[in-house]
Protein backbone atom coordinates (compact mmCIF):
# COMPACT_ATOMS: atom_id res chain seq x y z
CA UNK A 1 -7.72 11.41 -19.18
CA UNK A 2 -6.40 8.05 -19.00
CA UNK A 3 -3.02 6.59 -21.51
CA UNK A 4 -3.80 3.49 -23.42
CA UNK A 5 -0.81 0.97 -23.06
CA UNK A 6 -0.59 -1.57 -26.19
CA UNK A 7 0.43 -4.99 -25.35
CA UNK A 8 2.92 -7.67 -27.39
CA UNK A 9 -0.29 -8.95 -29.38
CA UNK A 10 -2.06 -6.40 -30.30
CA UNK A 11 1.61 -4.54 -31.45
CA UNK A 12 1.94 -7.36 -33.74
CA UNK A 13 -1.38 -7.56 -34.79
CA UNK A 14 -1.55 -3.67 -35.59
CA UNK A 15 1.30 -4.56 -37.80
CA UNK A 16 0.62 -7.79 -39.66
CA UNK A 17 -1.66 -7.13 -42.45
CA UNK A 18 -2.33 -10.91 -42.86
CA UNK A 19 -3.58 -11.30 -39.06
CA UNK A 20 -7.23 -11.84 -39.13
CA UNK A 21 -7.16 -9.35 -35.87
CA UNK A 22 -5.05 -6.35 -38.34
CA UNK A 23 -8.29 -4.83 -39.36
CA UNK A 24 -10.04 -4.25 -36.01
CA UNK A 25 -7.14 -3.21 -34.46
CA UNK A 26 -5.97 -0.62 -36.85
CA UNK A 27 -9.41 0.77 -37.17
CA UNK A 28 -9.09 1.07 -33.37
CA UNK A 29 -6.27 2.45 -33.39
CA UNK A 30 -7.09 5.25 -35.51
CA UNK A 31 -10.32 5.65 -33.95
CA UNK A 32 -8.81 6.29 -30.72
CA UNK A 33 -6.34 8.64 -32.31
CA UNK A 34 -9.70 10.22 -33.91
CA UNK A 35 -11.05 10.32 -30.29
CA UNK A 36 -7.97 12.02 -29.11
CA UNK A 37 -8.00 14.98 -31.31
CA UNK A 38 -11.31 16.14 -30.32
CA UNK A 39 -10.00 16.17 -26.53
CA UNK A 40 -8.57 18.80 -24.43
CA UNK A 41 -6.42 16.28 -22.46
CA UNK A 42 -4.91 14.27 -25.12
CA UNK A 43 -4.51 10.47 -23.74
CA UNK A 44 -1.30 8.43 -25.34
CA UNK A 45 -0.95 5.93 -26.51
CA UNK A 46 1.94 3.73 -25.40
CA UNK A 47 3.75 0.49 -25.38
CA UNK A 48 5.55 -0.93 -22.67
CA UNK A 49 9.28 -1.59 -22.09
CA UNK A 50 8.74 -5.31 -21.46
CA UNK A 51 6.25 -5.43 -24.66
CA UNK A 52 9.71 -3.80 -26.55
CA UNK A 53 11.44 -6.67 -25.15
CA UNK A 54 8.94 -9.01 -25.89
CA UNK A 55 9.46 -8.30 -29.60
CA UNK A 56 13.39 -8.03 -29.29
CA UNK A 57 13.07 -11.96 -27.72
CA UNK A 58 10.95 -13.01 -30.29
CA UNK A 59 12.75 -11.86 -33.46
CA UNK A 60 16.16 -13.03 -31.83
CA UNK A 61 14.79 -16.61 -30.48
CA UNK A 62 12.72 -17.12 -33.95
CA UNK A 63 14.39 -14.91 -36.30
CA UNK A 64 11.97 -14.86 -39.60
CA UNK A 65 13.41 -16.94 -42.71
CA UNK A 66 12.83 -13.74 -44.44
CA UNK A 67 15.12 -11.03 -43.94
CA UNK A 68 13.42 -8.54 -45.48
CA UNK A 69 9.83 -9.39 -43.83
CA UNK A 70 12.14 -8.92 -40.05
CA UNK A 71 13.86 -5.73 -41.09
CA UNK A 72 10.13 -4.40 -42.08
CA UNK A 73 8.73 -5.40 -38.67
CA UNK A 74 11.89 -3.93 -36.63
CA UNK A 75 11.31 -0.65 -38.60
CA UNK A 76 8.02 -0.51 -37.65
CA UNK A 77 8.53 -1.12 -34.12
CA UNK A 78 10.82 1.90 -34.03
CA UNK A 79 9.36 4.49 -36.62
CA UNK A 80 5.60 3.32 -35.68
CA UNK A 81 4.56 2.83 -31.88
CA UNK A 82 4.57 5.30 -29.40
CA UNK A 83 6.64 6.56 -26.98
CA UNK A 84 7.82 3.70 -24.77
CA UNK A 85 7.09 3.62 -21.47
CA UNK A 86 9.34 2.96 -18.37
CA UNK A 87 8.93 0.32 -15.40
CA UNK A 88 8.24 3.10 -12.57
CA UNK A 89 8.22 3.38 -9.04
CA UNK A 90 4.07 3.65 -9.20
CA UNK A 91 4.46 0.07 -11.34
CA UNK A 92 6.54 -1.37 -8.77
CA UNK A 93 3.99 -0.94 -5.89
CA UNK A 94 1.42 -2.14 -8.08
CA UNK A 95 3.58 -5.15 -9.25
CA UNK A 96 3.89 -6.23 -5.30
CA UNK A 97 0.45 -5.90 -4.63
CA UNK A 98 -0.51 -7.62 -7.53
CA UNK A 99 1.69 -10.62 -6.72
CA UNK A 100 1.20 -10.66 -3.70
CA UNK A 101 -2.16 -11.11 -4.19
CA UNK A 102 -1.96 -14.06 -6.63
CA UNK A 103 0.26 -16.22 -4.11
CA UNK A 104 -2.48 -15.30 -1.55
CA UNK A 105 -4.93 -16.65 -3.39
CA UNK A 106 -3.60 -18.93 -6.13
CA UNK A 107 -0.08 -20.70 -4.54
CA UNK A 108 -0.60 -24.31 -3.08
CA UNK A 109 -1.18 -24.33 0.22
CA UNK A 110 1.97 -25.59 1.18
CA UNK A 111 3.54 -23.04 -0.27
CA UNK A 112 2.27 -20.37 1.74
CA UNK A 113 3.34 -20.07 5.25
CA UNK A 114 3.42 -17.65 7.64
CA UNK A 115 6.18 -15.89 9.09
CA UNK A 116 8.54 -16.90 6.17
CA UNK A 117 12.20 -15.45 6.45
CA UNK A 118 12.56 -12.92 3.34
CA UNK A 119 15.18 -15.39 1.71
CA UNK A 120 12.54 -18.22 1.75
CA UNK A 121 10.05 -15.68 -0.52
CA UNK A 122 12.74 -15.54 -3.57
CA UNK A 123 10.70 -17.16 -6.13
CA UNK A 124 8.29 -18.77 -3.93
CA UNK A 125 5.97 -19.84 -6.16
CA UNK A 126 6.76 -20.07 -9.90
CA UNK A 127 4.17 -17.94 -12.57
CA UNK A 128 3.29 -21.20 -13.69
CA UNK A 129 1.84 -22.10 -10.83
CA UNK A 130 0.46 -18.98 -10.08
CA UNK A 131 -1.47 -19.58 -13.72
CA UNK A 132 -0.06 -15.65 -15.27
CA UNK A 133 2.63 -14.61 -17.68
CA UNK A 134 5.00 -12.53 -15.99
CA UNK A 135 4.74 -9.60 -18.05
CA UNK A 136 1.39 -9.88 -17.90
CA UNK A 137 1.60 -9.03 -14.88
CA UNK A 138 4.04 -6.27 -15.34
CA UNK A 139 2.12 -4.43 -18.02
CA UNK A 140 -0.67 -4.94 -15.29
CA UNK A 141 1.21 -3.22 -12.93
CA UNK A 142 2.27 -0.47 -14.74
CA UNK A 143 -1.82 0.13 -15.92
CA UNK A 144 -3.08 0.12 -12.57
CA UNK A 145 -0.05 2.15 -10.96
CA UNK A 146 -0.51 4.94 -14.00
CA UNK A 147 -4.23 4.32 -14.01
CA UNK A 148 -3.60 3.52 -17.84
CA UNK A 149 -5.74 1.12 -20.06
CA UNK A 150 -4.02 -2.20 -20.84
CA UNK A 151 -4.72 -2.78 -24.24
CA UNK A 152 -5.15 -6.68 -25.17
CA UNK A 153 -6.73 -9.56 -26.74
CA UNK A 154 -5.59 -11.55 -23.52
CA UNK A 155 -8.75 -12.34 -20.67
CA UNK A 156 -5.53 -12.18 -17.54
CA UNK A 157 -8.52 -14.18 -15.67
CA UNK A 158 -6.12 -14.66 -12.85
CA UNK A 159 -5.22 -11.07 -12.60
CA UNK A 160 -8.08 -9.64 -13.02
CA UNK A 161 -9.41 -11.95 -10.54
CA UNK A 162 -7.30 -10.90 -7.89
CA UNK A 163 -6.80 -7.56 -8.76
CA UNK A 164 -10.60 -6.59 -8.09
CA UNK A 165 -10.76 -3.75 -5.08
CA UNK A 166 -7.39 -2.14 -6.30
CA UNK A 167 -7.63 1.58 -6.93
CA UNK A 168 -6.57 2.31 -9.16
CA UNK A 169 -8.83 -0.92 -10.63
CA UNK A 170 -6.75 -2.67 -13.60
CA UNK A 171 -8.82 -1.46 -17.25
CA UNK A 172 -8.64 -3.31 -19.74
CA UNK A 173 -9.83 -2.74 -23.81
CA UNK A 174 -9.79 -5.32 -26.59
CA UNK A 175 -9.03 -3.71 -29.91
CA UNK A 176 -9.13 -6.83 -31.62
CA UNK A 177 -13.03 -5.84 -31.44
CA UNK A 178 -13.84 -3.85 -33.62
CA UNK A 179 -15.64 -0.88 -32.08
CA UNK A 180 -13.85 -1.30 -28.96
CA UNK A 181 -11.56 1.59 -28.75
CA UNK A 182 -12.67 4.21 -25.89
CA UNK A 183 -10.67 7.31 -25.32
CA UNK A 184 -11.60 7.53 -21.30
């Protein structure tokens, strides 16, 4: 039975009622809980360390004019998502081959030469360059190194580009569908 890892988004669209994504996702969200219940193997549901600090950057670097409306969303965040979920060993692997992959593939040219000394690879080629978010491409790496389902609204074309062959392969759902959610 596979976990279900929520991303930044779809945490904040799960919680803002005005969101024109709320609906879908909170009927996914109890669908899959629905799901769940029926199952011997109960998957989680779970949200990411760097999603957690996703949030805490974003109410701290665009603090809401409206005290009340932040101290609501911070209470959710702890009293409503799931368990959080660690950056693991199995994540780290997956993290390196994952990046590696993308500089491979997506870093100029002249950025990638062989037989580099390891102090020439520190932050070789930039994310931007690369064309990801770099949590992105953490929460990828912990899916594919817990075989979890990455929850999102986002396409990761780049990842999931280069990612294709991994086993575990990188799954991802998009609850902002409604219909969408799969207990797997």
């Amino acid at each position: 039975m596979r976990d279900f890892l929520l991303d930044t988004q779809t945490v904040r669209y799960w919680y803002d009622i005005k969101c024109r994504q709320h609906e879908a996702v909170a009927a996914n969200i109890a669908s899959f809980c629905k799901q769940s219940e029926l199952l011997e193997h109960k998957p989680r549901l779970l949200v990411s360390v760097v999603t957690l600090g996703e949030i805490e950057f974003g109410n701290r670097v665009n603090p809401s004019p409206n005290a009340r409306m932040q101290a609501d969303y911070l209470r959710f965040v702890r009293e409503q998502l799931p368990m959080p979920w660690e950056v693991s060993e199995a994540a780290v692997g997956a993290y390196g081959e994952l990046r590696c992959r993308l500089f491979n593939q997506c870093a100029p040219r002249e950025r990638r030469k062989p037989k580099m000394r390891p102090e020439q690879l520190i932050d070789p080629v930039t994310s931007k360059e690369l064309g990801i978010q770099e949590n992105d491409l953490w929460l990828c790496a912990q899916a594919i190194g817990h075989s979890m389902v990455l929850v999102t609204n986002d396409a990761m074309r780049r990842i999931c580009e280069v990612s294709q062959g991994m086993q575990p392969p990188l799954l991802l759902q998009n609850w902002t569908i409604p219909d969408t959610a799969k207990a797997e």
